[in-house]
Each structure stands twice: as structure tokens, then as C-alpha cells.
Protein backbone atom coordinates (compact mmCIF):
# COMPACT_ATOMS: atom_id res chain seq x y z
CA UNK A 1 119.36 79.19 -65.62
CA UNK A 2 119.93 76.56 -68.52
CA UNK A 3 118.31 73.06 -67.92
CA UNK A 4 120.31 70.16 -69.47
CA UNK A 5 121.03 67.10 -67.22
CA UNK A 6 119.11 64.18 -66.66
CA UNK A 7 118.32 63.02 -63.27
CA UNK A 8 116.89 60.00 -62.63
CA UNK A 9 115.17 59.52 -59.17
CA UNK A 10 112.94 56.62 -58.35
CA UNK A 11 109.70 56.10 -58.88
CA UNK A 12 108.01 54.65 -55.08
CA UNK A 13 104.64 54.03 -56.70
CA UNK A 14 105.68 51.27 -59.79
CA UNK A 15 109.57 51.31 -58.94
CA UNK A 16 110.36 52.76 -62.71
CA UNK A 17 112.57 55.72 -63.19
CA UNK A 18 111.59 59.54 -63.31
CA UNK A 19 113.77 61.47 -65.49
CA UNK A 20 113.90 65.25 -64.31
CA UNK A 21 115.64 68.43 -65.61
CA UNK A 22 118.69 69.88 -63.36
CA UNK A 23 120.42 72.79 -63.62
CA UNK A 24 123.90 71.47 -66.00
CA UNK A 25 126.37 72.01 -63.65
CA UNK A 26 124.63 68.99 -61.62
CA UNK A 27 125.83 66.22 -63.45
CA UNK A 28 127.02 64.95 -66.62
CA UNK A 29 125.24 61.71 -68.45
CA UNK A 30 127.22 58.89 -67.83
CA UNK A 31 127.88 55.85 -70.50
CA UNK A 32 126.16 53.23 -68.75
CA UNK A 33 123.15 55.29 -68.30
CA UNK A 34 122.82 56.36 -71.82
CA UNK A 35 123.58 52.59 -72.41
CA UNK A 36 120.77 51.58 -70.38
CA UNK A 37 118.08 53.54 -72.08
CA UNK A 38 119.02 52.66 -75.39
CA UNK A 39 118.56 48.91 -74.60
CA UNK A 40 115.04 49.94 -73.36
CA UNK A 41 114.40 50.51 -77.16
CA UNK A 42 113.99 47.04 -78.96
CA UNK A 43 115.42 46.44 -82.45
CA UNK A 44 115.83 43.42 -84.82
CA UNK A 45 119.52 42.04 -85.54
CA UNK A 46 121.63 42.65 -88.47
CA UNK A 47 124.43 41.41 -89.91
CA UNK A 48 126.44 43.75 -92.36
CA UNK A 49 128.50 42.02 -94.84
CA UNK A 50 131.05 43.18 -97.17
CA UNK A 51 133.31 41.59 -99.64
CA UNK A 52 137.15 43.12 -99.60
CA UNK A 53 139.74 41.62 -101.67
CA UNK A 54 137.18 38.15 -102.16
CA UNK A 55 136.89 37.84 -98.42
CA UNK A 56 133.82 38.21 -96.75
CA UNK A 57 133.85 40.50 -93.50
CA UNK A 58 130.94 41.46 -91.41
CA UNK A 59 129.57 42.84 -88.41
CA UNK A 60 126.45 42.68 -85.94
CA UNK A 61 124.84 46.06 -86.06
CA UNK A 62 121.66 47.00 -84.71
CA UNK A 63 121.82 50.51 -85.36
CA UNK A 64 120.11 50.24 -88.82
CA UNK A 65 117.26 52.21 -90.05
CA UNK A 66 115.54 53.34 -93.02
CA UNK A 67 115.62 56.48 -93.70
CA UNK A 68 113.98 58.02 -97.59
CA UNK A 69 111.73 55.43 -100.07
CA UNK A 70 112.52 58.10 -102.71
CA UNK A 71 114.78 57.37 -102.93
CA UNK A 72 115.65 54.40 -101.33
CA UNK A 73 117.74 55.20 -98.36
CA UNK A 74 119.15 53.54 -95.33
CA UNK A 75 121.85 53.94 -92.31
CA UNK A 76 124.13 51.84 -89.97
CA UNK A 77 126.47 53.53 -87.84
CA UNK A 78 129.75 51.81 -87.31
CA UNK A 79 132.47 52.34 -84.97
CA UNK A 80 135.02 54.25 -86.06
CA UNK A 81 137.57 51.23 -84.49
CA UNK A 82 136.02 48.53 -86.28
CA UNK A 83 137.71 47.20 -89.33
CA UNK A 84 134.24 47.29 -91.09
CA UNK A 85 134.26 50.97 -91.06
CA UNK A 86 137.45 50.87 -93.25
CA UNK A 87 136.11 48.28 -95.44
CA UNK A 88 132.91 50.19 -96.09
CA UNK A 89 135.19 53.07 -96.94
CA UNK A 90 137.14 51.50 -99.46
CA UNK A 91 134.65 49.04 -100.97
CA UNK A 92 131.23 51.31 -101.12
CA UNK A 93 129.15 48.48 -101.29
CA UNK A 94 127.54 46.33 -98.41
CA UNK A 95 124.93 43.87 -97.59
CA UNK A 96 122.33 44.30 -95.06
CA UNK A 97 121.32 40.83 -94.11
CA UNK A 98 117.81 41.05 -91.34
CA UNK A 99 118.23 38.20 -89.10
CA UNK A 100 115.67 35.55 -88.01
CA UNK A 101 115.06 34.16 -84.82
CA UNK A 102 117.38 31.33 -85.04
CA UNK A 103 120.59 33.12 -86.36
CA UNK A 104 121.62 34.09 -82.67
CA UNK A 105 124.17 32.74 -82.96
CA UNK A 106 125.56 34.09 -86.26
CA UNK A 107 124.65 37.13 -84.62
CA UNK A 108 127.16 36.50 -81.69
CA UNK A 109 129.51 35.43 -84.24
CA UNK A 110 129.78 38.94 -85.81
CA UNK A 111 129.68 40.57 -83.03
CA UNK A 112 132.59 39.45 -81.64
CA UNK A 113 136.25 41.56 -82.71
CA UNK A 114 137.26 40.47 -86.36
CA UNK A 115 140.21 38.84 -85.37
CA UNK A 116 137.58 35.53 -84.53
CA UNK A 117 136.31 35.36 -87.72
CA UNK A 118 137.73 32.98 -88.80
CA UNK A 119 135.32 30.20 -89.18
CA UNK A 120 132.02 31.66 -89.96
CA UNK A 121 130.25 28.29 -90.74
CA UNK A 122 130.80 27.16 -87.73
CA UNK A 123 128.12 29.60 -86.53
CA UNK A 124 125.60 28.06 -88.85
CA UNK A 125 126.43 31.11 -91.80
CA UNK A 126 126.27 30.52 -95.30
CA UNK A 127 126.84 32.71 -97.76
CA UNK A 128 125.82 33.14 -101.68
CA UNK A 129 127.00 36.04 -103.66
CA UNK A 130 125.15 39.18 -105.30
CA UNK A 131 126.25 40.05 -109.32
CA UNK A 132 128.04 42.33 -107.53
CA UNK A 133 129.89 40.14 -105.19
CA UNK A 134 128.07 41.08 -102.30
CA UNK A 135 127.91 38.58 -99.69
CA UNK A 136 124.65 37.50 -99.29
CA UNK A 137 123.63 35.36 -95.65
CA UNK A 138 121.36 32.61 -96.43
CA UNK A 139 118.39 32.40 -94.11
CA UNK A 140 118.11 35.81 -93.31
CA UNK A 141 114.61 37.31 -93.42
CA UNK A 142 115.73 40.16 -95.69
CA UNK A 143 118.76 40.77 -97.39
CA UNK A 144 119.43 44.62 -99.12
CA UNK A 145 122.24 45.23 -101.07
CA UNK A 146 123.26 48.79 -100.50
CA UNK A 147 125.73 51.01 -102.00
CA UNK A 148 127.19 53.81 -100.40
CA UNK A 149 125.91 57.22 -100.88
CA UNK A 150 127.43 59.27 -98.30
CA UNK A 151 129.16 59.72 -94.60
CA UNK A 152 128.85 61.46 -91.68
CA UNK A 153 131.10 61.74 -88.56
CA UNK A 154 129.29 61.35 -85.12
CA UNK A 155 131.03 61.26 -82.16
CA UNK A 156 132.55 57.50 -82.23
CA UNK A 157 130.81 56.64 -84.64
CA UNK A 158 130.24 57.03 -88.66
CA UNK A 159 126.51 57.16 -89.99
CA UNK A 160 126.95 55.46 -93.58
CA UNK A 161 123.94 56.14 -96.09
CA UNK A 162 123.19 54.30 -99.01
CA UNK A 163 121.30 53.76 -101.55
CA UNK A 164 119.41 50.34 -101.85
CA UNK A 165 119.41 48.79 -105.18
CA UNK A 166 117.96 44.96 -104.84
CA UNK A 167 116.06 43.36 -101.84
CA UNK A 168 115.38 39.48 -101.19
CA UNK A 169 112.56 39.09 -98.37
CA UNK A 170 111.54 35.99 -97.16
CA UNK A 171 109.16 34.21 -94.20
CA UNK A 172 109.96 33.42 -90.83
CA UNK A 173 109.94 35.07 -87.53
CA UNK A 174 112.69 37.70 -86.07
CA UNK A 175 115.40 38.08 -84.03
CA UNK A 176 115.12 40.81 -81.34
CA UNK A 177 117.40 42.93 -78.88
CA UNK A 178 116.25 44.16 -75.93
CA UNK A 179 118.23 45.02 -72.78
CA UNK A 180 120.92 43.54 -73.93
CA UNK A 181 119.77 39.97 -74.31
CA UNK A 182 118.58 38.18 -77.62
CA UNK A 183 114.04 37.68 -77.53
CA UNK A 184 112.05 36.05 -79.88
CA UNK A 185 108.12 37.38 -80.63
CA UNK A 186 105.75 36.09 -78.67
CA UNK A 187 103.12 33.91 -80.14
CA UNK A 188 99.87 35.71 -81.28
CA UNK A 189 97.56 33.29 -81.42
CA UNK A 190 94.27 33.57 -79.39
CA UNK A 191 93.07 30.29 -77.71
CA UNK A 192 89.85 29.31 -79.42
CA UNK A 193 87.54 30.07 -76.72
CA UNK A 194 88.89 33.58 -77.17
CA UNK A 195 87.88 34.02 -80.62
């Protein structure tokens, strides 16, 4: 018979989680689990930005990645219900901006449903514009302007690609998800009597 559900049964010895194989007609995957294990897998913070009709719109995403250097390539995927999705549609040209540890709250900001933007600097963002008009958020870490190469439907979601055509890195330390709360690295430095 077919293996393809997940089980999870405990773990007595550390108390972590076992995942097992059942036969498919066990069980389905539910949401919160899959949501679970995803937060188990830490990521920075982004904000996408995009300018429609000179307004700047933008989103918290985390689902970013690179994906080619030849060339240069990169994904977010965006709900198919957010108004980003449409704007990245229509205007084929966004702004990855990588935030640093103390843009949570512009992070929050974005993340909330579009109809509270409405006072961005409020949050602590501040924006300067790309030649192309690409909103660019000051004191990110990195910012890559991105234009879109191509789309692809996944369940609620759309995977944008695109193709990167300027970066702007700078220092500073990053902000991190993880289990659905906001972290910070920890400090690497050794005592002296450890070195």
C-alpha cells in the first residue's frame, strides 16, 4: 500500500516530535501543522515594495529566496488575495528591501491588510526612489530592485521570478522569524578568557 501521511507521535526520550509514514487513508495534513513546521525554519524579514500610479505599496514577505546568479534570479510568493499580487502584475517591477534588526516594526506595518497603510512613517519607514521609481526603504540591510521575469500558480499562492538588476547592501545586524515571533542574532563574541 501507498505511504503518504504524516504522523506525528511524541518523542518520551527529549519530548520532540517523530514524524512517521501511514498508510493515506489515515489522515490528511492539517494547516496548522504544516504551519507549525514551517515556522521551525528561520528566515530574515522582507519588505516588498512597489510603486503603482506614484503610490508606494508593500508587503512583509518572508518567503523570498534566491534562486540562479546567472542569471540573477530571485522569488517571493504572494497571496493570490493580496493587493500586492495585482500590483506586481500590472507594474513588473518591485523592490526587495532585507530588513535589519530594528525595522520590526516596519515589518508589522506591512504585514498588516493594505487597507492600514496609510501612514507608513509612522512605523519608522522612509523611502527614496530608484531611476526607475522603485521605492527604495532606507535602513534596510539590502535593497534589490527586481523586475519581473515570470509567474507561476501554486496553490494560494503565486511564485513571482525576477530578474535583479541593481543591489544596495549595507552593515548592521538582521531581523529574524522564527516560530512566529520576531529574534535578533545572538552575540558572537567569545569572553576573553575564552580566546
Amino acid at each position: 500500500m501507498p505511504y503518504a501521511a504524516l504522523l506525528f507521535r511524541p518523542c518520551f526520550r527529549r519530548g520532540s516530535v517523530v514524524i512517521s509514514l501511514a498508510k493515506a487513508h489515515s489522515m490528511s495534513l492539517a494547516a496548522t501543522d504544516f504551519r507549525k513546521a514551517m515556522g521551525c525554519f528561520a528566515t530574515g524579514v522582507t519588505v516588498i515594495t512597489v510603486d503603482q500610479d506614484g503610490e508606494i505599496h508593500g508587503m512583509t514577505a518572508n518567503s523570498f529566496s534566491s534562486v540562479s546568479l546567472d542569471p540573477p534570479l530571485v522569488l517571493v510568493c504572494v497571496d493570490q488575495r493580496a493587493k500586492t499580487h495585482s500590483h506586481l502584475h500590472t507594474r513588473k517591477r518591485f523592490g526587495v528591501n532585507v530588513l535589519s534588526s530594528g525595522q520590526r516594526a516596519i515589518s508589522e506595518y506591512y504585514a498588516r491588510s493594505t487597507a492600514a497603510h496609510q501612514h507608513a512613517e509612522d512605523a519608522g519607514a522612509s523611502f527614496a526612489r530608484t531611476a526607475h521609481g522603485t521605492p527604495v526603504l532606507e535602513g534596510a540591510l539590502a535593497y534589490i530592485e527586481c523586475r519581473l521575469h515570470s509567474t507561476q500558480p501554486a496553490g494560494d499562492h503565486t511564485i513571482f521570478i525576477a530578474e535583479v538588476e541593481q543591489v544596495e547592501i549595507r552593515e548592521g545586524e538582521p531581523l529574524l522569524y522564527f516560530r512566529s515571533k520576531y529574534r535578533e542574532i545572538a552575540s558572537t563574541t567569545q569572553p576573553e578568557d575564552q580566546k
